[in-house]
N, C-alpha and C. Protein backbone atom coordinates (compact mmCIF):
# COMPACT_ATOMS: atom_id res chain seq x y z
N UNK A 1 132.73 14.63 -62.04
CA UNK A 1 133.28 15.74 -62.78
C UNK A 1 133.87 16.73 -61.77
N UNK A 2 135.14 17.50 -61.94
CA UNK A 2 135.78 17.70 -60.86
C UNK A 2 135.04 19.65 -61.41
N UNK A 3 135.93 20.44 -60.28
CA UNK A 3 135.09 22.00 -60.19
C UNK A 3 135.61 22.46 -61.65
N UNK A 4 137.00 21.91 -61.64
CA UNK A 4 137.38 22.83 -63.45
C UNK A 4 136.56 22.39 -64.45
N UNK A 5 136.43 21.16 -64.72
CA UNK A 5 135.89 20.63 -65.37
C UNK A 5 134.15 21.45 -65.98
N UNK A 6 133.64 21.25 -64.68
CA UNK A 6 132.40 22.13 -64.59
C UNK A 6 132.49 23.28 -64.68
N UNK A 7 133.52 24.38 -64.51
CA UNK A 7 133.80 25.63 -64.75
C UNK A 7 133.96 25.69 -66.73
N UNK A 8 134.71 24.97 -66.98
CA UNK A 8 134.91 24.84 -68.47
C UNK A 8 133.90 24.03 -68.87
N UNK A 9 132.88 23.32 -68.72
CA UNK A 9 131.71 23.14 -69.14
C UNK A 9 130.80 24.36 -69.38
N UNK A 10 130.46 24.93 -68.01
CA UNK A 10 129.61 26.18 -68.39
C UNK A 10 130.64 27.19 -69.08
N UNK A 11 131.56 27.69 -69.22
CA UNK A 11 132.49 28.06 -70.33
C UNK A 11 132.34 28.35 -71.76
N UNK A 12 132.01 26.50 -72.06
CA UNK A 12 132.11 26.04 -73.45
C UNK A 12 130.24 26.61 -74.06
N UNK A 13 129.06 26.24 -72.31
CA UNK A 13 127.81 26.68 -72.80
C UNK A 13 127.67 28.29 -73.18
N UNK A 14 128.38 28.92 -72.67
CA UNK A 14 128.54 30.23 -72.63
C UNK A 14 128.74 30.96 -73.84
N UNK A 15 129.76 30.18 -74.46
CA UNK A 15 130.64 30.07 -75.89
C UNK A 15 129.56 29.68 -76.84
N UNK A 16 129.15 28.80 -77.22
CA UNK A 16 127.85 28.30 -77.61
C UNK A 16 126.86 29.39 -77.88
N UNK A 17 126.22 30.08 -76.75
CA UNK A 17 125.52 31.29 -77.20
C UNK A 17 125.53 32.31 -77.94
N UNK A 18 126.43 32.49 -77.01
CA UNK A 18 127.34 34.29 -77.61
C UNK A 18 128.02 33.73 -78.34
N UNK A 19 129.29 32.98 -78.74
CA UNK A 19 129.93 33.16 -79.70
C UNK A 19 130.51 31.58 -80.12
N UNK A 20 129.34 31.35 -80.91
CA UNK A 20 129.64 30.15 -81.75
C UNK A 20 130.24 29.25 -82.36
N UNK A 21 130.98 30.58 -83.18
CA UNK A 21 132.33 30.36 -83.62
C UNK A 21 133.59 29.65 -83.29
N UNK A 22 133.45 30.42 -81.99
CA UNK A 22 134.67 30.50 -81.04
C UNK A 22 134.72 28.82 -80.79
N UNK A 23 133.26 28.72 -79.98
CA UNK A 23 133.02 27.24 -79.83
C UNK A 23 133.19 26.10 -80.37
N UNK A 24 132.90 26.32 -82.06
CA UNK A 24 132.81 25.65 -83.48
C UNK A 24 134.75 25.19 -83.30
N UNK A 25 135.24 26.19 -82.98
CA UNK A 25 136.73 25.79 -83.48
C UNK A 25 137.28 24.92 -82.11
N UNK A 26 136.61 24.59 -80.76
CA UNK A 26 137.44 23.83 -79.88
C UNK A 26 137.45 22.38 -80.34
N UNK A 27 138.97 22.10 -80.40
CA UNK A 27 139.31 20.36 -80.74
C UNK A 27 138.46 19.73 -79.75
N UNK A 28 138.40 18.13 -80.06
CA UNK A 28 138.57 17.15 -79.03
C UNK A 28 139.24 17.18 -77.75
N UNK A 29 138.94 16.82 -76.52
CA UNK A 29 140.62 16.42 -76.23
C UNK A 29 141.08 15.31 -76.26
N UNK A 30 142.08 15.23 -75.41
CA UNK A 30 143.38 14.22 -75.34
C UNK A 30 142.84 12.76 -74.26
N UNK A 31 143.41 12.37 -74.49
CA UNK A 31 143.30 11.07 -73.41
C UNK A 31 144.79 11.07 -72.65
N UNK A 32 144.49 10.58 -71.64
CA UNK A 32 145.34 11.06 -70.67
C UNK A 32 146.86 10.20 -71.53
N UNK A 33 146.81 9.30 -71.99
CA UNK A 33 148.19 8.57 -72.40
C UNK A 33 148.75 9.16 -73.94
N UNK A 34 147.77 10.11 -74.67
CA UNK A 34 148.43 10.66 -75.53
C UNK A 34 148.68 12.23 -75.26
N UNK A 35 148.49 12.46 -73.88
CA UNK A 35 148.91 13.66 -73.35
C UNK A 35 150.22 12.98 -72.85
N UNK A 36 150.10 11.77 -72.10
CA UNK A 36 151.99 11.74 -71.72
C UNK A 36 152.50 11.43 -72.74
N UNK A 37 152.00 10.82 -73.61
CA UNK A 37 153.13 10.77 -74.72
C UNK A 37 153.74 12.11 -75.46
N UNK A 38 153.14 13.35 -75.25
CA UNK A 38 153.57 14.18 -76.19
C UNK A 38 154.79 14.67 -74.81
N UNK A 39 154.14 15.12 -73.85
CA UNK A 39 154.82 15.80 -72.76
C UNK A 39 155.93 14.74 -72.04
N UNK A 40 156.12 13.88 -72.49
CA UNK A 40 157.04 12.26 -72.08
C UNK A 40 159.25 13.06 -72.22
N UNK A 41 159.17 13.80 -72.72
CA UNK A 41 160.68 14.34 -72.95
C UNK A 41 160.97 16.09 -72.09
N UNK A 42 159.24 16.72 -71.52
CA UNK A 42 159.62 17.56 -70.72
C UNK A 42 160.52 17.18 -69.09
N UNK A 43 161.47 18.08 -68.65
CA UNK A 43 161.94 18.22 -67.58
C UNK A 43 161.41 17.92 -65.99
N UNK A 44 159.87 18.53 -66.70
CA UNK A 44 159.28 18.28 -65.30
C UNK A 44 157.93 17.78 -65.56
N UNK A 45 157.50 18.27 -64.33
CA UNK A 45 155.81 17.47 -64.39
C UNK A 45 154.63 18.46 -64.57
N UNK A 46 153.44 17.87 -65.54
CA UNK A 46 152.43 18.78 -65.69
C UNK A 46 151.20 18.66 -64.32
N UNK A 47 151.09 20.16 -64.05
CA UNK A 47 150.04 20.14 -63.03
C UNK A 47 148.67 19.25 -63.70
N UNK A 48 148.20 18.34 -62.72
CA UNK A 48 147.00 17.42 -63.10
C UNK A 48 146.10 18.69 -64.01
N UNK A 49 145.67 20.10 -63.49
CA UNK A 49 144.88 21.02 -63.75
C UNK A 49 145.60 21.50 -65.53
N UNK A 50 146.51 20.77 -65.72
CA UNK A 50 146.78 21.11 -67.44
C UNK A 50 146.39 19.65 -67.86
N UNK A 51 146.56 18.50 -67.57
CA UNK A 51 145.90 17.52 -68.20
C UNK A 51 144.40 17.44 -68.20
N UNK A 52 143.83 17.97 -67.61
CA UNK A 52 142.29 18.11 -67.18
C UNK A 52 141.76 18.83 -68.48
N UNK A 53 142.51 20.26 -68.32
CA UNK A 53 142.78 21.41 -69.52
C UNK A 53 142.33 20.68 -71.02
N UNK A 54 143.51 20.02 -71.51
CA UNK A 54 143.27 19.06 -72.53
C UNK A 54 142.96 18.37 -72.60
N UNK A 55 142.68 17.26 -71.58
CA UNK A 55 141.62 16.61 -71.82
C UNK A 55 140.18 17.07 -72.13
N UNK A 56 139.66 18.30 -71.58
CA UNK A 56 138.47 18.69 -71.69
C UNK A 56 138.68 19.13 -73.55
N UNK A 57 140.04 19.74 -73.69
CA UNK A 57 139.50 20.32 -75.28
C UNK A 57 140.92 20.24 -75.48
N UNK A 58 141.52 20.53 -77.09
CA UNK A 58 142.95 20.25 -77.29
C UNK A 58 143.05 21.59 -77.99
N UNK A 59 142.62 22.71 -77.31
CA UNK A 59 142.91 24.06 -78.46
C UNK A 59 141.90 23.98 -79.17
N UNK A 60 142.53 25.03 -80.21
CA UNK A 60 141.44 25.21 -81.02
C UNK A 60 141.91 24.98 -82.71
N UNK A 61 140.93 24.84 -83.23
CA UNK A 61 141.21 24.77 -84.50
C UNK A 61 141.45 25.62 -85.53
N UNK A 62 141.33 26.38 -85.51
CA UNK A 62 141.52 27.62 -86.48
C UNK A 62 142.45 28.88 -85.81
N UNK A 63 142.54 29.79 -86.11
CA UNK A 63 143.37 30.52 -86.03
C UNK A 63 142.19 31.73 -85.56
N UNK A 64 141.73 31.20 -84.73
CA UNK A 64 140.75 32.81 -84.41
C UNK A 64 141.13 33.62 -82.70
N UNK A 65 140.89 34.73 -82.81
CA UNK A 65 141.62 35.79 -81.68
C UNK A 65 140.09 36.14 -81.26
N UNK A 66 140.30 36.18 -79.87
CA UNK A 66 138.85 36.67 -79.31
C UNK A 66 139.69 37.40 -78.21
N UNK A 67 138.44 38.62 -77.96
CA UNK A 67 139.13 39.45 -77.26
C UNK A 67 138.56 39.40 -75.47
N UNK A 68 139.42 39.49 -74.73
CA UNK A 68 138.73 39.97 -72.97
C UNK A 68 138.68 41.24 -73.07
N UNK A 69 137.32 41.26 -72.62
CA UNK A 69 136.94 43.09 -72.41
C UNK A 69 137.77 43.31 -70.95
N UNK A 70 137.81 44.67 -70.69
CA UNK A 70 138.05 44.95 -69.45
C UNK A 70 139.31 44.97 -69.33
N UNK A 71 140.12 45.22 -69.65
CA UNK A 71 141.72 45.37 -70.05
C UNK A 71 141.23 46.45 -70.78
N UNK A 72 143.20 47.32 -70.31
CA UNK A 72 143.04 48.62 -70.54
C UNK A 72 142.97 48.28 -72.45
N UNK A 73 143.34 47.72 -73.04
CA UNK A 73 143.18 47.75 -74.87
C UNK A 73 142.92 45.97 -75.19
N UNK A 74 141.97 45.69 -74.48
CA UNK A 74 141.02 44.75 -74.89
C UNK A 74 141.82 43.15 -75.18
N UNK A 75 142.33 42.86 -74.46
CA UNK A 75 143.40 41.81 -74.48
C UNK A 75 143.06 40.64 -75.45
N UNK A 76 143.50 40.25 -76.31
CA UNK A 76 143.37 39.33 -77.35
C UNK A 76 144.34 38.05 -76.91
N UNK A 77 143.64 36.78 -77.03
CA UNK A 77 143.77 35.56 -76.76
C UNK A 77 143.40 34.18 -77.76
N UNK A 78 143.94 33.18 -77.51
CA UNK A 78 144.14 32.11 -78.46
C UNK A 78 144.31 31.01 -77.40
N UNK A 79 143.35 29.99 -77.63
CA UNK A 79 143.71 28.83 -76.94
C UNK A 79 144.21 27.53 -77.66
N UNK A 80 146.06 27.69 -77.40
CA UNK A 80 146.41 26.71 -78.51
C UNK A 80 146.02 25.76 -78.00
N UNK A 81 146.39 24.56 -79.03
CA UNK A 81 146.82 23.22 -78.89
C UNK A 81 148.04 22.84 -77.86
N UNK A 82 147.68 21.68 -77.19
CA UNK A 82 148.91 21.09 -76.88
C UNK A 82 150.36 20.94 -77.30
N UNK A 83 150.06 20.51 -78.36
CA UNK A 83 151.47 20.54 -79.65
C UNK A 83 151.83 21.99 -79.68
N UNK A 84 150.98 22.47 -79.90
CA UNK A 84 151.36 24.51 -80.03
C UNK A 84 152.13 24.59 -78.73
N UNK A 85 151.35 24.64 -77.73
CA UNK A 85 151.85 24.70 -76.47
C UNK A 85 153.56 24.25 -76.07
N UNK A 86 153.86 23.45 -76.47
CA UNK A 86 154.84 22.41 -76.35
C UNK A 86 156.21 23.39 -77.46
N UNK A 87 155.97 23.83 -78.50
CA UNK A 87 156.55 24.01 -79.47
C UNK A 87 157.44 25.41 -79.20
N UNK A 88 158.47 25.22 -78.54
CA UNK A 88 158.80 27.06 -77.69
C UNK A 88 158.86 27.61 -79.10
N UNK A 89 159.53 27.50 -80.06
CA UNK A 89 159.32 28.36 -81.07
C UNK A 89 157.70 29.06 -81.19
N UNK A 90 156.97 28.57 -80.88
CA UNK A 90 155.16 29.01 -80.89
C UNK A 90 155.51 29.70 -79.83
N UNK A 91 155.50 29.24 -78.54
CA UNK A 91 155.64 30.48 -77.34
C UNK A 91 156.35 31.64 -77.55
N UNK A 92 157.84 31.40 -78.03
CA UNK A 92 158.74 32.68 -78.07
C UNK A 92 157.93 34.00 -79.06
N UNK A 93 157.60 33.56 -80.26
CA UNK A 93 157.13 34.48 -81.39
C UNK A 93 156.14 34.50 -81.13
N UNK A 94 155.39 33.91 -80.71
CA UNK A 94 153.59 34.31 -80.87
C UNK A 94 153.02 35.89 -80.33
N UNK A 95 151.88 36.44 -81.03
CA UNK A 95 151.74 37.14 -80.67
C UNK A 95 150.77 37.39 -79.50
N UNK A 96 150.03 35.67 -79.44
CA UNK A 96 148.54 35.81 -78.39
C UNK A 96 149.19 35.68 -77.12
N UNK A 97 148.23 35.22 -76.14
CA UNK A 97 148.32 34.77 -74.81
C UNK A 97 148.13 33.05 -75.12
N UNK A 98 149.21 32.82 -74.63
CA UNK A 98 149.19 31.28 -74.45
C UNK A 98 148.39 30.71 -73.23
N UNK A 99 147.46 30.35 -73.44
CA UNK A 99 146.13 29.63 -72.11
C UNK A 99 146.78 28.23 -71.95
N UNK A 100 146.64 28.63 -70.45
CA UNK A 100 147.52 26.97 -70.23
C UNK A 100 145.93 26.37 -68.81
């Protein structure tokens, strides 16, 4: 298991405690050949550290906003999906932080 991996493991235990929810809504992830298949028509190449990303989880499932403390007005975040990710119409309009 590589250091991200284990960083987003204790992550996900973290999530689990405190906020359940949050946890409740992370997808599956990807396997590495239906990650190239989606990303198979981008320009360039994905850093190994975004296939890792989804492979560990594919977003989330629901539509829930959790906030980072410590920002000057409490920064609100969303960890899409791959497909989300991919979809610039989702990037251009969205209102969260796209977690890559």
């Amino acid at each position: 298991m590589s250091r991200l991996t284990e960083a987003l493991e204790s992550f996900y235990n973290l999530l689990c405690l405190e906020y359940p929810e949050i946890a409740a809504s992370l997808q599956p992830g990807l396997t590495r050949s239906e990650i190239d298949e989606k990303v198979k028509n981008l320009q360039f190449s994905l850093p190994e550290e975004v296939y890792e990303l989804y492979q560990w989880r594919n977003g989330m499932q629901q539509d829930i906003r959790f906030y980072i403390r410590g920002f000057k007005n409490n920064l609100s975040a969303y960890f899409c999906s791959l497909e989300e990710a991919l979809s610039l119409d989702y990037v251009m309009n969205s209102d969260y932080l796209t977690i890559f």
